[in-house]
N, C-alpha and C. Protein backbone atom coordinates (compact mmCIF):
# COMPACT_ATOMS: atom_id res chain seq x y z
N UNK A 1 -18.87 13.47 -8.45
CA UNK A 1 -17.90 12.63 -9.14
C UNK A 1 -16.57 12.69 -8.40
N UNK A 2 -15.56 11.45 -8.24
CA UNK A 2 -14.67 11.28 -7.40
C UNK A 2 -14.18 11.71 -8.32
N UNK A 3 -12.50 12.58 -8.07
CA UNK A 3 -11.48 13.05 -8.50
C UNK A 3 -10.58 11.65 -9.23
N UNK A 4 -10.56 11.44 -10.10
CA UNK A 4 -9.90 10.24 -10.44
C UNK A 4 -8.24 10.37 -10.99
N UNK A 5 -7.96 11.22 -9.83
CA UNK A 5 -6.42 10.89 -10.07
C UNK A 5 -5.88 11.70 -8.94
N UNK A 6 -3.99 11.58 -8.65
CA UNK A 6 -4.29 12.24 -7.44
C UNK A 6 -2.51 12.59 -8.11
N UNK A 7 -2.31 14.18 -7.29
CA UNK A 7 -1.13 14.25 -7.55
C UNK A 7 0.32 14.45 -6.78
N UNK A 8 1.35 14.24 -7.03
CA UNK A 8 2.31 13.83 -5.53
C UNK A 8 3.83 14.63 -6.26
N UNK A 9 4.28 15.49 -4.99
CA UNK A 9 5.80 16.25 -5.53
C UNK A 9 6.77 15.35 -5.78
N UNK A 10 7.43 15.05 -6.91
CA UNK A 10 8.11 13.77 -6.89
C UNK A 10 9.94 14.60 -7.05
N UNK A 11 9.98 15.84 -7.48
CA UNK A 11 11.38 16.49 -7.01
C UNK A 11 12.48 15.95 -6.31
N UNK A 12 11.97 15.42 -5.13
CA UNK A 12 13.23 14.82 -4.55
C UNK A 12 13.11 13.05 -5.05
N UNK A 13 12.63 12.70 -5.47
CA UNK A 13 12.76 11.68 -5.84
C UNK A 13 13.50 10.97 -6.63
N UNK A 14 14.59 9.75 -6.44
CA UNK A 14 15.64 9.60 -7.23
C UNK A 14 15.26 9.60 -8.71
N UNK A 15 15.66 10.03 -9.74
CA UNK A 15 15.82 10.08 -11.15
C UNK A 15 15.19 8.11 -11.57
N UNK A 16 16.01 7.72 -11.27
CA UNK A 16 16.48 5.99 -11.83
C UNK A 16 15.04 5.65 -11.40
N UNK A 17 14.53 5.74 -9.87
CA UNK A 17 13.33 4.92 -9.52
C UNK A 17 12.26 5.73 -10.16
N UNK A 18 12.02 7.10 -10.36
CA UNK A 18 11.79 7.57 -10.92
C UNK A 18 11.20 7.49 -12.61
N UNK A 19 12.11 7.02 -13.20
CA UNK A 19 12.06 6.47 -14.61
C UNK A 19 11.75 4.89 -14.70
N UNK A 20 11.75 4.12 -13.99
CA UNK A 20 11.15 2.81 -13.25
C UNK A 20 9.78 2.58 -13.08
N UNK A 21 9.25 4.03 -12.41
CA UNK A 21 7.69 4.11 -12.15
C UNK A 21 7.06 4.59 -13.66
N UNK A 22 7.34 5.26 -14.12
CA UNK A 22 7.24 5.47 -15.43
C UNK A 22 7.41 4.04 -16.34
N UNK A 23 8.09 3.75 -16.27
CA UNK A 23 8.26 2.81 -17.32
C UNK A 23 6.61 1.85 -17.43
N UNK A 24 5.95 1.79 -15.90
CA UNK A 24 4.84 1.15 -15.86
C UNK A 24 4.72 -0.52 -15.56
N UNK A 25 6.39 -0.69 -15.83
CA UNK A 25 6.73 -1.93 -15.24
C UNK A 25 6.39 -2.54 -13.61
N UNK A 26 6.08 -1.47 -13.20
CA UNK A 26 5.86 -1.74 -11.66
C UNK A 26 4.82 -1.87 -11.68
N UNK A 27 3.95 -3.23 -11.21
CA UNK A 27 2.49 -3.25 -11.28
C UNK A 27 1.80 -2.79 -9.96
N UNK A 28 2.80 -2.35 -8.87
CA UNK A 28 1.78 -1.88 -7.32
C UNK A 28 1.95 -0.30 -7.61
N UNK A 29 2.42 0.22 -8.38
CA UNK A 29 2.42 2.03 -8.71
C UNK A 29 1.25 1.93 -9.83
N UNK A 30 0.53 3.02 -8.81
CA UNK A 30 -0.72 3.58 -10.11
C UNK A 30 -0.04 3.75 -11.75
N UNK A 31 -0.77 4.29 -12.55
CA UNK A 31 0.11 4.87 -13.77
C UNK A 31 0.16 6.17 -13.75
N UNK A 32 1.27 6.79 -14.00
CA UNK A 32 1.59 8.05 -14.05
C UNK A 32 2.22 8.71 -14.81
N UNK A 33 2.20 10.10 -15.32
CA UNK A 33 2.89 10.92 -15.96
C UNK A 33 3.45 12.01 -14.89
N UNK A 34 4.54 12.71 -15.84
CA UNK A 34 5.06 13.77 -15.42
C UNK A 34 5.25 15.11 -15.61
N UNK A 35 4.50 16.33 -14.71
CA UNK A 35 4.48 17.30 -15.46
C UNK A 35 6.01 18.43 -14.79
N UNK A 36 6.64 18.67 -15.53
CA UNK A 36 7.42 19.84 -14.76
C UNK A 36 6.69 21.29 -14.66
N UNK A 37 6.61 21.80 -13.51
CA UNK A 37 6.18 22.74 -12.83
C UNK A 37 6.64 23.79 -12.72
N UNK A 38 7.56 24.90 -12.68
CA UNK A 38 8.27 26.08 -11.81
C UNK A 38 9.37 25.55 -11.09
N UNK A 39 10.25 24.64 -11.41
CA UNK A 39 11.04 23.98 -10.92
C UNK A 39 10.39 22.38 -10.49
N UNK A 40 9.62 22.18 -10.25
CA UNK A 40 8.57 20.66 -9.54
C UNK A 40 8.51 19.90 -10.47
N UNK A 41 9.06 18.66 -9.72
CA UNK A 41 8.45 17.63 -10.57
C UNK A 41 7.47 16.85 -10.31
N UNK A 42 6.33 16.77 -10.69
CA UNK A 42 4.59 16.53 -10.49
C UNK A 42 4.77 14.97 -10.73
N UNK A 43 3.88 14.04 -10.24
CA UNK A 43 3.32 12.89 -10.81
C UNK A 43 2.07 13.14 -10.69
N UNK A 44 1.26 12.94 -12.01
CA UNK A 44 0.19 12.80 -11.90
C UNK A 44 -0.28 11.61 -11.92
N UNK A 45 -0.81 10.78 -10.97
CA UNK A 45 -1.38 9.02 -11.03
C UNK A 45 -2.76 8.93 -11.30
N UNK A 46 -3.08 8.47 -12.43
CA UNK A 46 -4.60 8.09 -12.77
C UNK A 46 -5.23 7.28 -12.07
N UNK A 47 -6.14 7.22 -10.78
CA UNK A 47 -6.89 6.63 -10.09
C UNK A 47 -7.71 5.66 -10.65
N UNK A 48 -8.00 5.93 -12.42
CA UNK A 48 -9.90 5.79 -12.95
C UNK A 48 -10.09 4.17 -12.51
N UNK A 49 -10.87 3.94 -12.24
CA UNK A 49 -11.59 2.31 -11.77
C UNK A 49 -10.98 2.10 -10.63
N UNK A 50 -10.21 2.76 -9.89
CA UNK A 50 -9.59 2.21 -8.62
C UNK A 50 -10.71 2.91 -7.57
N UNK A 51 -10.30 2.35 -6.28
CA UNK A 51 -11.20 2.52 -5.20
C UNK A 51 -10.12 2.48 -4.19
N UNK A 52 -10.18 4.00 -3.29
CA UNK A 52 -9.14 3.93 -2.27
C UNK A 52 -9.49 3.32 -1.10
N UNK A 53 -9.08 2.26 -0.35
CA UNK A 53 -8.64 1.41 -0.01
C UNK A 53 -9.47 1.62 1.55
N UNK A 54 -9.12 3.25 2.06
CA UNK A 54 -9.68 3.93 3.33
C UNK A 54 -11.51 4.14 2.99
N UNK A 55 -11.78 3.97 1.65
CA UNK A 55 -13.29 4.36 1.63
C UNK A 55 -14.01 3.25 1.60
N UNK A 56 -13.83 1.92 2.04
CA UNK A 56 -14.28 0.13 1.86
C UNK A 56 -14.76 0.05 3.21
N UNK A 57 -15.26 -0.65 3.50
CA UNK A 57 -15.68 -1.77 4.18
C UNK A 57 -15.23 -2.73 3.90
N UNK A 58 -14.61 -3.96 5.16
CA UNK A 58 -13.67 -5.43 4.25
C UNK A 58 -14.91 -6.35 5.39
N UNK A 59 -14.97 -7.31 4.47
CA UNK A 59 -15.46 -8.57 5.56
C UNK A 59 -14.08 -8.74 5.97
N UNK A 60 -14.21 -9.72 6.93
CA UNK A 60 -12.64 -10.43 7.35
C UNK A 60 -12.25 -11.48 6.55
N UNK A 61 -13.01 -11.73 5.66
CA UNK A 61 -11.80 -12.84 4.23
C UNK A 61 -11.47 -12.18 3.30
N UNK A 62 -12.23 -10.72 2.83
CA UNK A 62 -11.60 -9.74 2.22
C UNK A 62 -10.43 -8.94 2.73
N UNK A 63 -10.58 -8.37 4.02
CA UNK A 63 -9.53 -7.98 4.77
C UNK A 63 -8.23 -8.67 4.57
N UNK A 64 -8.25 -9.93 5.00
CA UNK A 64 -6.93 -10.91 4.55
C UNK A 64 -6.25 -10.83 3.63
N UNK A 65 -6.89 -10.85 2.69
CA UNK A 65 -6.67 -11.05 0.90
C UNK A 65 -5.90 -9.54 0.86
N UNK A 66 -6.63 -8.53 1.47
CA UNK A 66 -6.23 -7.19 1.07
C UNK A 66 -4.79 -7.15 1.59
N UNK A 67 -4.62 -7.30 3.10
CA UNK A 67 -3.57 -7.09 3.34
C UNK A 67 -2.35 -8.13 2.48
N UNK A 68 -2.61 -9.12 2.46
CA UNK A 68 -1.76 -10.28 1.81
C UNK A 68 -1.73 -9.11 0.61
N UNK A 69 -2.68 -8.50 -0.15
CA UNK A 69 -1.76 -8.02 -1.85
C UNK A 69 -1.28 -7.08 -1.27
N UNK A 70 -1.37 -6.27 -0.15
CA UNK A 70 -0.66 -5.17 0.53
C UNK A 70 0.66 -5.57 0.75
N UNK A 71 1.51 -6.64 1.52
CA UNK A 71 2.28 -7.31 1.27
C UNK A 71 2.96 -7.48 0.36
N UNK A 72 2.67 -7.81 -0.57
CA UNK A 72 3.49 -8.56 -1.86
C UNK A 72 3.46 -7.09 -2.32
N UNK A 73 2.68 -5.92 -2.55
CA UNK A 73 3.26 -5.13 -3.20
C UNK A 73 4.32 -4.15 -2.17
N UNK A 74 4.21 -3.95 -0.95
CA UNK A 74 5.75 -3.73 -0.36
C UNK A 74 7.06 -4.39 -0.75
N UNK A 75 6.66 -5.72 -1.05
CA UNK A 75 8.04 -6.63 -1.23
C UNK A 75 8.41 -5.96 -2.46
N UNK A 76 7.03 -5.88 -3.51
CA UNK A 76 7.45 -5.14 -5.00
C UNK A 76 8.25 -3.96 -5.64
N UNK A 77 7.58 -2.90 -4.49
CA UNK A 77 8.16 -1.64 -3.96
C UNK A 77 9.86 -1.99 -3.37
N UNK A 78 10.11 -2.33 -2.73
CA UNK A 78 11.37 -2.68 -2.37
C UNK A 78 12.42 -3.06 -3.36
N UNK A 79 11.87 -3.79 -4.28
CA UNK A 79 12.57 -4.13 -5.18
C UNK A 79 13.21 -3.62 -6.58
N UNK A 80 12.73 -2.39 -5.88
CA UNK A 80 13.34 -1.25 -7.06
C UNK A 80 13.64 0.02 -5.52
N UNK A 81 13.93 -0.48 -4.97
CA UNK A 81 14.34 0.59 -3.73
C UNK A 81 13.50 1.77 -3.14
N UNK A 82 12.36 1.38 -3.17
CA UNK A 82 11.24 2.36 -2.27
C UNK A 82 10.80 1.50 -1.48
N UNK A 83 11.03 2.15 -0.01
CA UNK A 83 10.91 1.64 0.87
C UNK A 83 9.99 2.53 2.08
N UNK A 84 9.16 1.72 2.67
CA UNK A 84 7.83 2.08 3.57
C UNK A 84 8.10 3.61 4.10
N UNK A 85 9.31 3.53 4.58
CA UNK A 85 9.83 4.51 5.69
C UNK A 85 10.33 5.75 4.74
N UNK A 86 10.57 5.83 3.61
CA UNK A 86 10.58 6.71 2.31
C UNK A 86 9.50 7.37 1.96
N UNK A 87 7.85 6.64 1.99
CA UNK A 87 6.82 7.49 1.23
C UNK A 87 5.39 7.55 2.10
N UNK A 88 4.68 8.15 1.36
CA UNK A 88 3.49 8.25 2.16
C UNK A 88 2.76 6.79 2.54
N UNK A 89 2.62 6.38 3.48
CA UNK A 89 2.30 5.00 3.45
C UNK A 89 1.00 4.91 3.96
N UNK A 90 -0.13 4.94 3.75
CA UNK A 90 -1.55 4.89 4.31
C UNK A 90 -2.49 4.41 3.54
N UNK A 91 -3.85 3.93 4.31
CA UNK A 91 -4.81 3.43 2.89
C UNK A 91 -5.43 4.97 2.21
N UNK A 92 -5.09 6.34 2.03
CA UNK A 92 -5.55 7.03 1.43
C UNK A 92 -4.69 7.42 0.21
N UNK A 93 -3.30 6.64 -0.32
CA UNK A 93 -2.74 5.97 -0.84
C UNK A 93 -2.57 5.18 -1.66
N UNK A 94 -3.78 3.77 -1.29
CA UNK A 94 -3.59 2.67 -1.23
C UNK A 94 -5.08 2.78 -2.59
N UNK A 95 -4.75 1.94 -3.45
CA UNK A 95 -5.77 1.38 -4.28
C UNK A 95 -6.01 0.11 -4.48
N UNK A 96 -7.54 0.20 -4.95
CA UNK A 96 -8.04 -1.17 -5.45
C UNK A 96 -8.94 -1.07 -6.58
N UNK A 97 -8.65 -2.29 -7.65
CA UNK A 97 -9.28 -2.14 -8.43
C UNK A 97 -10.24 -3.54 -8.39
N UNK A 98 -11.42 -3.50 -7.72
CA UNK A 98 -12.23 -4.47 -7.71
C UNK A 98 -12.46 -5.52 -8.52
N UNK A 99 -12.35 -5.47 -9.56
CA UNK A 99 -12.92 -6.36 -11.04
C UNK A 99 -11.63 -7.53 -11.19
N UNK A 100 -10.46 -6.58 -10.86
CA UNK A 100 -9.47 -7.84 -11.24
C UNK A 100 -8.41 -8.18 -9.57
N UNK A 101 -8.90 -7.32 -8.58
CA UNK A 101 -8.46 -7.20 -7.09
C UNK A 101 -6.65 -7.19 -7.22
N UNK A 102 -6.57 -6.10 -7.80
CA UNK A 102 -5.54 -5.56 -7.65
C UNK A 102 -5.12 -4.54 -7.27
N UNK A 103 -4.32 -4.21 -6.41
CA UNK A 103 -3.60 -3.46 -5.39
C UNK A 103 -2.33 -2.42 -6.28
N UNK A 104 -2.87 -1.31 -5.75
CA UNK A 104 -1.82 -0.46 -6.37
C UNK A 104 -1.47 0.99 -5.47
N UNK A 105 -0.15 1.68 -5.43
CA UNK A 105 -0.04 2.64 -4.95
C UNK A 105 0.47 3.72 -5.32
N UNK A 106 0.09 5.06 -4.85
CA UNK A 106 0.49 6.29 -5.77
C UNK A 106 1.61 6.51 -4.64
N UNK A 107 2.78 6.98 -5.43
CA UNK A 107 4.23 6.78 -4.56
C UNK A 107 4.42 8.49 -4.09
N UNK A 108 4.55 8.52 -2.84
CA UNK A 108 4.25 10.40 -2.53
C UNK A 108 5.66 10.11 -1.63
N UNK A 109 6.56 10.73 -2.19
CA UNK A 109 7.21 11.02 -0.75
C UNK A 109 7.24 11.22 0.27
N UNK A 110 7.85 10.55 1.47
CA UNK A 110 7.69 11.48 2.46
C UNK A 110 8.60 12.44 2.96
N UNK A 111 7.92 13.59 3.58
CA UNK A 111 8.35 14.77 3.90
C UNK A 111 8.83 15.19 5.02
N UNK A 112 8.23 14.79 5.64
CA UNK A 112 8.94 14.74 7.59
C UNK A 112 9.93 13.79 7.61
N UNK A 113 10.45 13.81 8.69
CA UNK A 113 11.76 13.00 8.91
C UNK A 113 11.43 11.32 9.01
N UNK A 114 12.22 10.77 8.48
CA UNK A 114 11.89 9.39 8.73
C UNK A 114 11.28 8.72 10.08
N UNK A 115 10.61 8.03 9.43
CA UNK A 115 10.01 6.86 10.09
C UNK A 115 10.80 5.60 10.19
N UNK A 116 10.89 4.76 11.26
CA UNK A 116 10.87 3.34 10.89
C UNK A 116 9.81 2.43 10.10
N UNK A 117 10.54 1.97 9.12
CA UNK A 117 9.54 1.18 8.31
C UNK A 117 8.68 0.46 9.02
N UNK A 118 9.24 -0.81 10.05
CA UNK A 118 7.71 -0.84 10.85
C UNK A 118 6.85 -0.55 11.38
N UNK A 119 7.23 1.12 11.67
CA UNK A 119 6.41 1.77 12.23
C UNK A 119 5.18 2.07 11.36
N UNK A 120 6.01 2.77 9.94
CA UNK A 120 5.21 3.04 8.73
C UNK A 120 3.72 1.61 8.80
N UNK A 121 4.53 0.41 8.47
CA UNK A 121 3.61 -0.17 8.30
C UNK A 121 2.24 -0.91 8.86
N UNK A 122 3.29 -0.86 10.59
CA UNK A 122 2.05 -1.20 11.45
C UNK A 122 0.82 0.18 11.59
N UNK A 123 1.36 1.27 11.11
CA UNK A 123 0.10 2.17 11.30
C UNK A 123 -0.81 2.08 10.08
N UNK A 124 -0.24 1.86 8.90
CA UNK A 124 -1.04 1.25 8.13
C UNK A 124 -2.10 0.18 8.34
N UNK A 125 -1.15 -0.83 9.06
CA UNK A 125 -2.23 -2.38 9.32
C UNK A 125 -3.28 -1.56 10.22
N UNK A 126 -2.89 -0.55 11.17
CA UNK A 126 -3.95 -0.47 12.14
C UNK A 126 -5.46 0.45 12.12
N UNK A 127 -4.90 1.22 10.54
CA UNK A 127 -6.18 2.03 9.79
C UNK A 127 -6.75 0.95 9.48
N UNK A 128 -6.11 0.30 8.26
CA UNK A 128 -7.65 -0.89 7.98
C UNK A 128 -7.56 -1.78 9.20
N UNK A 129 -7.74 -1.87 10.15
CA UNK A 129 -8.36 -2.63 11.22
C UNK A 129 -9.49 -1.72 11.39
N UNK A 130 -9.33 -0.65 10.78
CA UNK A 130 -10.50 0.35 11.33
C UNK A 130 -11.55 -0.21 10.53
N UNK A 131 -11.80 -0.61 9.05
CA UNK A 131 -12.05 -0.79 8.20
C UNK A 131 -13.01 -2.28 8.14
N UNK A 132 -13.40 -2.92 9.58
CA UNK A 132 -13.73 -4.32 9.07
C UNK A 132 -14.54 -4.23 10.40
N UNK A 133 -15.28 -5.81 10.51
CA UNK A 133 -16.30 -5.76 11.94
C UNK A 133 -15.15 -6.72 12.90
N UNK A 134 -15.96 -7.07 13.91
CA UNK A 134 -14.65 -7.09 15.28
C UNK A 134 -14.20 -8.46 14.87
N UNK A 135 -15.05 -9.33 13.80
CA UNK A 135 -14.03 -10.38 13.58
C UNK A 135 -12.70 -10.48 12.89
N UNK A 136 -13.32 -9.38 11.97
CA UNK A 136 -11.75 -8.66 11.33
C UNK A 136 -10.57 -8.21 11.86
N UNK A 137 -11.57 -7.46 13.15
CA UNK A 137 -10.21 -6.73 14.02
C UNK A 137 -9.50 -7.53 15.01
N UNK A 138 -9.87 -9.09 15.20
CA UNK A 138 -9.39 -10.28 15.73
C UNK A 138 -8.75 -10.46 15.07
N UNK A 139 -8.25 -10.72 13.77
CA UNK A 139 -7.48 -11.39 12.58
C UNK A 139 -6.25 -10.37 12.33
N UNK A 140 -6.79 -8.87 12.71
CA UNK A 140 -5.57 -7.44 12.52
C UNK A 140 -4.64 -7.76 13.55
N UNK A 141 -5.60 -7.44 14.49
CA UNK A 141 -4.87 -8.06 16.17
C UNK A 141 -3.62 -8.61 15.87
N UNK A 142 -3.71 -10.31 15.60
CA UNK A 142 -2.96 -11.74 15.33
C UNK A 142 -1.42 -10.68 14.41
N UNK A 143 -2.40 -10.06 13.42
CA UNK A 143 -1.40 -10.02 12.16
C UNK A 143 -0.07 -8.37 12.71
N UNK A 144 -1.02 -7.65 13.30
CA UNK A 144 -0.09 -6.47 13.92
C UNK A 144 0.53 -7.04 14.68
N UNK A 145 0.38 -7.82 16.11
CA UNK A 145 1.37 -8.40 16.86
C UNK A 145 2.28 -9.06 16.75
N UNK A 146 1.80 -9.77 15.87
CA UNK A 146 3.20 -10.63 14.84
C UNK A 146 4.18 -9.72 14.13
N UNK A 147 3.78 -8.77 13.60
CA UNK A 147 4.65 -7.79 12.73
C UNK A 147 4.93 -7.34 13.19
N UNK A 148 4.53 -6.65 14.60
CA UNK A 148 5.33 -5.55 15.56
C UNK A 148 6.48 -6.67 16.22
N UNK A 149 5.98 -7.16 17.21
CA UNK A 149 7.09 -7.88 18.04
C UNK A 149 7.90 -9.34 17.30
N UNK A 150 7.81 -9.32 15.68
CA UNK A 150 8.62 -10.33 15.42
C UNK A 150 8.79 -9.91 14.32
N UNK A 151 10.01 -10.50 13.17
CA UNK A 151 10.72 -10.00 12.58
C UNK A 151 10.71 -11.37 11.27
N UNK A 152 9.14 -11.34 10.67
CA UNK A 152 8.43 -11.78 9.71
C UNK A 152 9.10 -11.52 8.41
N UNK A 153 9.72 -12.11 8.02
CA UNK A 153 9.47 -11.91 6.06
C UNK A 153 8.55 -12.03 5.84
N UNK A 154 8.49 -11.28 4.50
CA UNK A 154 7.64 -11.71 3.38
C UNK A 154 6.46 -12.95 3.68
N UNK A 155 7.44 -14.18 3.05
CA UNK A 155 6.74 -15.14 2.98
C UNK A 155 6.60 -15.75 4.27
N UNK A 156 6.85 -15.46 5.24
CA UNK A 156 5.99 -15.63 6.82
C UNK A 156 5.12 -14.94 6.66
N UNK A 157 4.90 -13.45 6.68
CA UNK A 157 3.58 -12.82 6.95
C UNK A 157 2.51 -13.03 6.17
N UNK A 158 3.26 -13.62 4.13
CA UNK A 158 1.82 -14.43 4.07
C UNK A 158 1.21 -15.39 4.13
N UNK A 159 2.36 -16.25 5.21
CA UNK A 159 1.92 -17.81 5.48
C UNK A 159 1.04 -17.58 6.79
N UNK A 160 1.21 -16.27 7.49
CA UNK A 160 0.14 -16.20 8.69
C UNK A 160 -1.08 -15.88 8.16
N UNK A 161 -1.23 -15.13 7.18
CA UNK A 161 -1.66 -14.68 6.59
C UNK A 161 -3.26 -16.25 6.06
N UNK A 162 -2.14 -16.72 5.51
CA UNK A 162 -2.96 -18.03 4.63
C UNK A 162 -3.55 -18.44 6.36
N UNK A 163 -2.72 -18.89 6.90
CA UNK A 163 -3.19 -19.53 7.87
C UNK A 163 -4.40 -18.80 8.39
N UNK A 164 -4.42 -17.28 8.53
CA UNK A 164 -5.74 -16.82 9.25
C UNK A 164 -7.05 -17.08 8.45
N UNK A 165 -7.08 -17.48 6.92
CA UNK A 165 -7.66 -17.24 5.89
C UNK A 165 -8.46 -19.05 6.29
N UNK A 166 -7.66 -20.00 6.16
CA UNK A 166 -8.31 -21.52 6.84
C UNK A 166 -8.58 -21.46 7.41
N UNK A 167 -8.34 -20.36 9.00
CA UNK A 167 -9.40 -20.54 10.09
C UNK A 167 -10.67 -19.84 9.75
N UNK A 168 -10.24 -19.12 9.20
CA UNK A 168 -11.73 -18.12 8.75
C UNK A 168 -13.16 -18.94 7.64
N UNK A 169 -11.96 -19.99 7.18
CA UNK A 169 -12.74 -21.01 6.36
C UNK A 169 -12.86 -20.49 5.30
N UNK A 170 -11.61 -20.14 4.52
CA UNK A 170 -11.49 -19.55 3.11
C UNK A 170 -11.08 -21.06 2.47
């Protein structure tokens, strides 16, 4: 039986965003409680029906789709001030809940010294490239090179996004 929940030191974590993730208002944060510890402050995030993200196989029109809700929930994340280069950013992380294909993430700080956020995220894109067959990893290709050497919003990366999805014949 998979461990269906996972837990992350949330201590240094601002108070405000903090009480934000809690609130449950954030639909790309797992759900979580909080336990105080010996000084620690615990999140515990309930995994149950989710599927982490690193244990899939994607066709390449699933792949798309994934990264596109991967996307929109960074923009989501941002919008209460957690940002890529702030937390653990990887698909072991990363959830899915199949039935209704929604994307969610357990928010872990990070602990080593910052990252650049694009860095954060292109190593992300380049695990699930691991994740698909080589037509997939044609479509990662397109979508990492674009994100590395150009300076994409949002709604560019998911208009490349759409666009890879019509060639693919979605």
């Amino acid at each position: 039986m998979m461990d269906d929940r996972r837990i992350a030191d949330l201590t240094d974590l601002d108070h405000r965003i903090r009480d934000v993730m809690l609130s449950g208002r954030i639909k790309s944060v797992l759900p979580m409680s909080v336990i105080d510890e010996g000084g620690r402050t615990l999140g515990v995030y309930s995994t149950e029906g989710m599927t982490c993200i690193s244990d899939g196989r994607y066709a390449p029109l699933n792949l798309l789709e994934l990264v596109g809700r991967i996307v929109k929930m960074t923009d989501e994340l941002k919008d209460i001030l957690i940002y890529p280069d702030e937390i653990v950013f990887s698909g072991k992380v990363i959830f899915i809940d199949p039935s209704v294909r929604m994307t969610r993430i357990c928010v872990i700080p990070q602990n080593k010294e910052k990252v650049y956020p694009k860095e954060n995220v292109s190593c992300l894109l380049k695990e699930i490239k691991e994740l698909t067959d080589e037509r997939g990893k044609a479509y990662m290709d397109v979508i990492i090179d674009r994100y590395i050497n150009g300076d994409l919003s949002t709604d560019r990366m998911l208009g490349l996004i759409e666009e890879l999805k019509r060639e693919a014949g979605m």
